[in-house]
C-alpha atoms as a PDB file:
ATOM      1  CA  UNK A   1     -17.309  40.910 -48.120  1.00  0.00           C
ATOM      2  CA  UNK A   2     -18.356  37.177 -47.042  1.00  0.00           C
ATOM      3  CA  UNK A   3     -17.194  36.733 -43.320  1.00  0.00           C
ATOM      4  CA  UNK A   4     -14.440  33.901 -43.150  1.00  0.00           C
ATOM      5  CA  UNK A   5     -15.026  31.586 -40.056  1.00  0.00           C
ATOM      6  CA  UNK A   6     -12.071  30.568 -38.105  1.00  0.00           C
ATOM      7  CA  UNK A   7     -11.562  26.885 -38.261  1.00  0.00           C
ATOM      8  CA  UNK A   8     -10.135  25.522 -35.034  1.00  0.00           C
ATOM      9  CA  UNK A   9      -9.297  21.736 -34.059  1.00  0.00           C
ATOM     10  CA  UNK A  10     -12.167  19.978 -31.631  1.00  0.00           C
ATOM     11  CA  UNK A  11     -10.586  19.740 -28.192  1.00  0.00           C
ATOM     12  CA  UNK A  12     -11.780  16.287 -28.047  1.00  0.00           C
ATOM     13  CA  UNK A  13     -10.131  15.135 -31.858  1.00  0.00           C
ATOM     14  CA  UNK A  14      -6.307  16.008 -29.625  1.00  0.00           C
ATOM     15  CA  UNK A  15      -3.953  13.382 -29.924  1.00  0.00           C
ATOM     16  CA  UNK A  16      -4.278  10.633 -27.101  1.00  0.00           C
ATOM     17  CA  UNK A  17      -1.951  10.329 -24.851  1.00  0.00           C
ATOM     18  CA  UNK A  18      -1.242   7.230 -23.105  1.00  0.00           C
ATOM     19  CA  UNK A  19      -0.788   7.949 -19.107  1.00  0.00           C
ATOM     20  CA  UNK A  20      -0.866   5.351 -16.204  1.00  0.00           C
ATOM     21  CA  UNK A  21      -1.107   5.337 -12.358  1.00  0.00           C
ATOM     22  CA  UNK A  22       1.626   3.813 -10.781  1.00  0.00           C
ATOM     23  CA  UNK A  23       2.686   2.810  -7.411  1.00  0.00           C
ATOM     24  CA  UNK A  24       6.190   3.752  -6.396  1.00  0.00           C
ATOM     25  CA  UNK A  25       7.571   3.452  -2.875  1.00  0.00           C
ATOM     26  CA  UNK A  26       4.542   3.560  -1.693  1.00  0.00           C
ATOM     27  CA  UNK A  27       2.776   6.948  -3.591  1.00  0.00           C
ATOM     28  CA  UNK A  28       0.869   7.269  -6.326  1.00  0.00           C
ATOM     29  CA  UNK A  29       1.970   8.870  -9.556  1.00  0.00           C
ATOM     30  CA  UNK A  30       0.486   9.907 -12.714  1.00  0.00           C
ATOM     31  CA  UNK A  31       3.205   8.546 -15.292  1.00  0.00           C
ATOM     32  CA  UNK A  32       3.494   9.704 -19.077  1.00  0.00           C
ATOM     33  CA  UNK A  33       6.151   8.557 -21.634  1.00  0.00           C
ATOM     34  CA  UNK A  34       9.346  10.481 -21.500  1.00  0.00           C
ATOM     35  CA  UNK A  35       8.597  12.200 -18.518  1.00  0.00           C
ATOM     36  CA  UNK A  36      10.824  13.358 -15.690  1.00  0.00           C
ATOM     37  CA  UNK A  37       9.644  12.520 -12.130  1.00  0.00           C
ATOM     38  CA  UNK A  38      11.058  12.868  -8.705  1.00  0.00           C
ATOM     39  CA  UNK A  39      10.136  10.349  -6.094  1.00  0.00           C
ATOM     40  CA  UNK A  40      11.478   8.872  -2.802  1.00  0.00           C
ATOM     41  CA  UNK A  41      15.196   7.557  -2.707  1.00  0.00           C
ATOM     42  CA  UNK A  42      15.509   4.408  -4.392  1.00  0.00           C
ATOM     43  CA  UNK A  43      18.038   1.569  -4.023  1.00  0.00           C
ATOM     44  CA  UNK A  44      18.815   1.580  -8.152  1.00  0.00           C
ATOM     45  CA  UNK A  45      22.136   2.553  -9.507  1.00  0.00           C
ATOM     46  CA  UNK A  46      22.282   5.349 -11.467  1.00  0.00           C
ATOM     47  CA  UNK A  47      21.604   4.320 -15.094  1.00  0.00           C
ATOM     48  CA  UNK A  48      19.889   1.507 -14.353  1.00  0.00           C
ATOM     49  CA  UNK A  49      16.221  -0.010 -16.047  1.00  0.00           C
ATOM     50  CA  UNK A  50      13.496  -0.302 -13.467  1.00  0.00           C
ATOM     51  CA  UNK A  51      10.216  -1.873 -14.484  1.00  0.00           C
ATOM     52  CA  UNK A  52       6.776  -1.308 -11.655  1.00  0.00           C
ATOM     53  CA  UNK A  53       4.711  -3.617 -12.192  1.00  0.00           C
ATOM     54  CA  UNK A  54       2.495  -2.007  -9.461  1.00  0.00           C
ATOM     55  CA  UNK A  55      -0.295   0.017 -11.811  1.00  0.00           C
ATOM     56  CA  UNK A  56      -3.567   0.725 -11.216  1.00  0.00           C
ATOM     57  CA  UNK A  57      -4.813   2.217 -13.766  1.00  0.00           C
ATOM     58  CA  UNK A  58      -4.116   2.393 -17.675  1.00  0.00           C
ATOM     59  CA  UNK A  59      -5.356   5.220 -20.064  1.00  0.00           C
ATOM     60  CA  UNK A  60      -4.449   4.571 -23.877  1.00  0.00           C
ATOM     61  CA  UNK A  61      -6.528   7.150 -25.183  1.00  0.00           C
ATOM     62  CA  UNK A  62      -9.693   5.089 -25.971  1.00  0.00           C
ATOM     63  CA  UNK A  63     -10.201   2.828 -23.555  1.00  0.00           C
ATOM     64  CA  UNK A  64      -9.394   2.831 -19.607  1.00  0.00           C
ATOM     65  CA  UNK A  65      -8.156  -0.005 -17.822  1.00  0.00           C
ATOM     66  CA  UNK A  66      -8.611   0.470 -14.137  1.00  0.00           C
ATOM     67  CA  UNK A  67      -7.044  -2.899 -11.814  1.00  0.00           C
ATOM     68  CA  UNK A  68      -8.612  -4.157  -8.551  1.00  0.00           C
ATOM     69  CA  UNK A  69      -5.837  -3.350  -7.447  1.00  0.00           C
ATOM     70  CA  UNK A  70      -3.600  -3.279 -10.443  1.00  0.00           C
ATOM     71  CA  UNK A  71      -4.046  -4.204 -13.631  1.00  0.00           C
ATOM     72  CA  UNK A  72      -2.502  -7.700 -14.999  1.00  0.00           C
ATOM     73  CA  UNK A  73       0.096  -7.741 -16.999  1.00  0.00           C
ATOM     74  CA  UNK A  74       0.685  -3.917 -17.102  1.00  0.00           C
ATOM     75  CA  UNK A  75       3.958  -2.099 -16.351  1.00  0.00           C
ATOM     76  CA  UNK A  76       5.723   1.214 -16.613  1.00  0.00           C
ATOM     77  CA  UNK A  77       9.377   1.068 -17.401  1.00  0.00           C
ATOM     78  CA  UNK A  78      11.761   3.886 -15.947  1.00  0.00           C
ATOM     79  CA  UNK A  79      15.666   4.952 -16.246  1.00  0.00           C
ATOM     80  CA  UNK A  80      17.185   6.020 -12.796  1.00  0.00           C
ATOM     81  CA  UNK A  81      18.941   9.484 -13.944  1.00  0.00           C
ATOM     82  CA  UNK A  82      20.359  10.543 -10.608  1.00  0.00           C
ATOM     83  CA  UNK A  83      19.847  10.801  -6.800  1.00  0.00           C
ATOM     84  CA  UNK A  84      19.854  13.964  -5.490  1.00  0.00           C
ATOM     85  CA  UNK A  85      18.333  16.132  -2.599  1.00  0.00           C
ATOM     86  CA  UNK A  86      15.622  18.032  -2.763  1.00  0.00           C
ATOM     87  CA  UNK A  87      15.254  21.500  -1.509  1.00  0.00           C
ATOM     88  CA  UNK A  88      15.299  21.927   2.334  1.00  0.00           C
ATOM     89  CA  UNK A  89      11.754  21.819   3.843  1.00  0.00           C
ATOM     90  CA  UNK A  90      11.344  23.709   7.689  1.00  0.00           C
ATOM     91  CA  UNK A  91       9.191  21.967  10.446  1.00  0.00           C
ATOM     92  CA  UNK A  92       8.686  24.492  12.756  1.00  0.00           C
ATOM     93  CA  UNK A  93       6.903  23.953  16.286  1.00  0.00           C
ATOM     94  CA  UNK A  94       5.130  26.385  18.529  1.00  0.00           C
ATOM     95  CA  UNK A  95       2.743  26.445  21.662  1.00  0.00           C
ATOM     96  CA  UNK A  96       1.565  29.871  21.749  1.00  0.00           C
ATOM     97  CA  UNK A  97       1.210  32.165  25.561  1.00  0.00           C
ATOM     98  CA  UNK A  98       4.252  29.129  26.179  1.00  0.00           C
ATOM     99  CA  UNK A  99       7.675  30.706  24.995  1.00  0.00           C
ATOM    100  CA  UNK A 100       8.058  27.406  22.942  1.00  0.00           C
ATOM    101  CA  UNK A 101       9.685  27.508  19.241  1.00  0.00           C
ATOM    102  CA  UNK A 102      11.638  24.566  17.634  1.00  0.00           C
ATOM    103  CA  UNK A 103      12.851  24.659  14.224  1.00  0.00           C
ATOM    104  CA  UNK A 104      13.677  21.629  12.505  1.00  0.00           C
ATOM    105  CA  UNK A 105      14.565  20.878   8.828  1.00  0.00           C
ATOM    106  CA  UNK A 106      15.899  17.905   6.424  1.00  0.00           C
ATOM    107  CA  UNK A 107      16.764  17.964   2.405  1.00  0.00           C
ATOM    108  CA  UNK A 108      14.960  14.813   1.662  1.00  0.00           C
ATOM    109  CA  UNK A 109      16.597  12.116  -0.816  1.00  0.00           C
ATOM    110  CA  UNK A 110      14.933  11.551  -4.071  1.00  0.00           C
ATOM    111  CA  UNK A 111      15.389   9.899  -6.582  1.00  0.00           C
ATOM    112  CA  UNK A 112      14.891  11.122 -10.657  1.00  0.00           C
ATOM    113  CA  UNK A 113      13.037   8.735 -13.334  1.00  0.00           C
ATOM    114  CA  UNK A 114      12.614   9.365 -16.584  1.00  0.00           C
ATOM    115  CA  UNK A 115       9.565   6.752 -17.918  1.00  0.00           C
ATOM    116  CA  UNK A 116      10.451   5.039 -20.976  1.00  0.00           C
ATOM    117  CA  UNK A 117       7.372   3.510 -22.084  1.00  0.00           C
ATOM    118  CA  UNK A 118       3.908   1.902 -20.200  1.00  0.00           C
ATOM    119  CA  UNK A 119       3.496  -1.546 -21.637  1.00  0.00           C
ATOM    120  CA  UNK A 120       0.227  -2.967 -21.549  1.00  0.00           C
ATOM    121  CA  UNK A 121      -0.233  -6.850 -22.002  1.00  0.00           C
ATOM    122  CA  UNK A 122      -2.602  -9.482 -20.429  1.00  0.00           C
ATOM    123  CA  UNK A 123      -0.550 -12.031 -19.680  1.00  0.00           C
ATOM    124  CA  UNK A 124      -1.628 -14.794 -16.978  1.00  0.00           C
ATOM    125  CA  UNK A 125       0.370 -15.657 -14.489  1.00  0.00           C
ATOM    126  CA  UNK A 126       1.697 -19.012 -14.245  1.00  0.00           C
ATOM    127  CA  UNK A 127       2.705 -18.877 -11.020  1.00  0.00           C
ATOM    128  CA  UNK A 128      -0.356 -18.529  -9.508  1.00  0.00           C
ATOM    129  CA  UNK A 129      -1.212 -22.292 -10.717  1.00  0.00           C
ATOM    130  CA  UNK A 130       2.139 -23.472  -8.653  1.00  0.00           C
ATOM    131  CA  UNK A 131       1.017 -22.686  -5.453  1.00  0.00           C
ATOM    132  CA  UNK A 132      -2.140 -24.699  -5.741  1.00  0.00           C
ATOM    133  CA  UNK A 133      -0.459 -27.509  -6.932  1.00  0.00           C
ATOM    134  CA  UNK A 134       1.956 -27.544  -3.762  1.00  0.00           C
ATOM    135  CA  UNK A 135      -0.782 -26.743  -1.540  1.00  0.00           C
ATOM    136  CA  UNK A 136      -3.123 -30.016  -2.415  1.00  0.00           C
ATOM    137  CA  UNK A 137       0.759 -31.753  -1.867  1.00  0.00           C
ATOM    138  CA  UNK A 138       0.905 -30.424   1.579  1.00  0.00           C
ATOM    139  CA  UNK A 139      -2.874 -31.047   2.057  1.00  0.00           C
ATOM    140  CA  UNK A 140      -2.412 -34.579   1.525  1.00  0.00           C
ATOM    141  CA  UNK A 141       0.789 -35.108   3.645  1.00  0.00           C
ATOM    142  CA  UNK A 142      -0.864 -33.305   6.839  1.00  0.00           C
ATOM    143  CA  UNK A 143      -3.481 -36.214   7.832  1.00  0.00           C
ATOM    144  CA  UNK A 144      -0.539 -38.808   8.297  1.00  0.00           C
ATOM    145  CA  UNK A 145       1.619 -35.956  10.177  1.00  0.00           C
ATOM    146  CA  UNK A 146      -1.969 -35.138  12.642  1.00  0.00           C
ATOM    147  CA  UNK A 147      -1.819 -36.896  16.407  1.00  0.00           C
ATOM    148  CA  UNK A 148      -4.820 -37.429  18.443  1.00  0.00           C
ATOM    149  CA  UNK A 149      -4.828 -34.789  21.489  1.00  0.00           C
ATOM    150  CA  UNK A 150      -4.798 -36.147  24.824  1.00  0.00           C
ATOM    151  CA  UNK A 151      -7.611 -36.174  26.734  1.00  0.00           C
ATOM    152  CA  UNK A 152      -7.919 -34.457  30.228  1.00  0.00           C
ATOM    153  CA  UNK A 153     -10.064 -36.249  33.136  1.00  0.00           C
ATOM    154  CA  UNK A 154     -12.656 -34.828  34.327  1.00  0.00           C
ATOM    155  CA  UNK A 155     -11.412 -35.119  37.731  1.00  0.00           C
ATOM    156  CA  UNK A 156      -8.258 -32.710  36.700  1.00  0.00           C
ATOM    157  CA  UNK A 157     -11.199 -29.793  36.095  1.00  0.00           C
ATOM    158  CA  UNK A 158     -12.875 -30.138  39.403  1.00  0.00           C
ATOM    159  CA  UNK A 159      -9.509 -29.804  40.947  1.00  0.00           C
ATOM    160  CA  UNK A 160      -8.457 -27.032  39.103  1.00  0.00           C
ATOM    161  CA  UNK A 161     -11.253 -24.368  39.585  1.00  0.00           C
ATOM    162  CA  UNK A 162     -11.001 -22.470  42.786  1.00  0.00           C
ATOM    163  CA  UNK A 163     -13.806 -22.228  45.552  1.00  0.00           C
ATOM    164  CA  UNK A 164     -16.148 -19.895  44.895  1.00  0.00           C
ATOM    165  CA  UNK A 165     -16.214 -16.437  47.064  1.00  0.00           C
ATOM    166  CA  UNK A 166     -18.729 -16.168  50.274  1.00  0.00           C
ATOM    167  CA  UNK A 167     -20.724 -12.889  49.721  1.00  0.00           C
ATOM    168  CA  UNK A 168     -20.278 -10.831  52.191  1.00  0.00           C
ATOM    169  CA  UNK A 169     -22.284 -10.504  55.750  1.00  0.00           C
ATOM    170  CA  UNK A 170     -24.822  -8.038  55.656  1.00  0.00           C
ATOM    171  CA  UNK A 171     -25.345  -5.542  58.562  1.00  0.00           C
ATOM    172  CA  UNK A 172     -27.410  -6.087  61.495  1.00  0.00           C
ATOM    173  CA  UNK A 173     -30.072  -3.500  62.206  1.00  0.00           C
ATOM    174  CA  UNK A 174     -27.718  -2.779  65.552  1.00  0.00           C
ATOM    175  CA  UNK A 175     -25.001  -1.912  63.169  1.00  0.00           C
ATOM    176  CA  UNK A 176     -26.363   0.750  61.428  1.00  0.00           C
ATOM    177  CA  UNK A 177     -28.413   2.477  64.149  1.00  0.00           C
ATOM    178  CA  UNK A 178     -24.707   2.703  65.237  1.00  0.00           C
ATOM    179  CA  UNK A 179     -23.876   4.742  62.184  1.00  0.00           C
END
């Protein structure tokens, strides 16, 4: 009998799957489409479409976008679910040979996303070419607005500086045969 060889996909022919990294409230999470995620309370109602625009890097399977810091143009859009607590965490204290134990503990308030999609487009920002338009405006309006400073005498700086300390009198040789 001929030996049948098992045919099995290539690891590296899987689908791609398109993932960012995206800054919310501050931490770093890696994001896929239609996945559930927990992070720190947000102000969102629940229901509500929330777009972070905050992402720093961009995986779509064949090519990797990485931003410095984020990458233009990208964004990860969310659905608040809920807001819920999270299970209770302990924070407990001790100073050992002391007698000292304190146990403290909070639920802490989180928030649940689901990610809808990670949108990828270039796009340049117009409002970057604004402010540098307004700031050759103000540029030219501050040499009418500048005053010459006053000028101080020199007579004023004499005045001002203190006398200068006498070092102090050394011993006599009668002094410290004395000691």
């Amino acid at each position: 009998m001929p030996i049948q060889k098992h045919v099995s996909s290539h690891p590296s022919k899987k689908e791609a799957i398109m993932y960012a990294i995206v800054e919310i409230a501050g931490h770093q999470y890696k994001v896929q489409q239609d996945q559930r995620l927990y992070v720190n309370r947000l102000k969102d109602d629940e229901g509500a479409k929330v777009s972070f625009d905050r992402v720093l890097l961009v995986d779509d399977g064949s090519k990797v976008t990485v931003g410095a810091p984020a990458v233009n143009g990208a964004a990860v859009q969310a659905t608040v679910e809920r807001h819920l607590k999270g299970d209770k965490v302990l924070v407990f204290k001790k100073k050992r040979r002391k007698g000292y134990q304190k146990l403290n503990g909070f639920r802490p308030s989180l928030t649940e996303l689901v990610i809808n999609g990670i949108a990828l487009g270039a796009k340049p920002k117009k409002a970057a070419a604004k402010p540098a338009e307004a700031s050759e405006e103000k540029a030219e309006a501050k040499p009418a607005a500048k005053k010459p400073a006053a000028k101080k005498s020199t007579d004023d700086k004499a005045e001002a500086k203190p006398a200068a300390k006498k070092p102090a009198a050394k011993k006599s040789t009668e002094d410290k045969a004395e000691e």
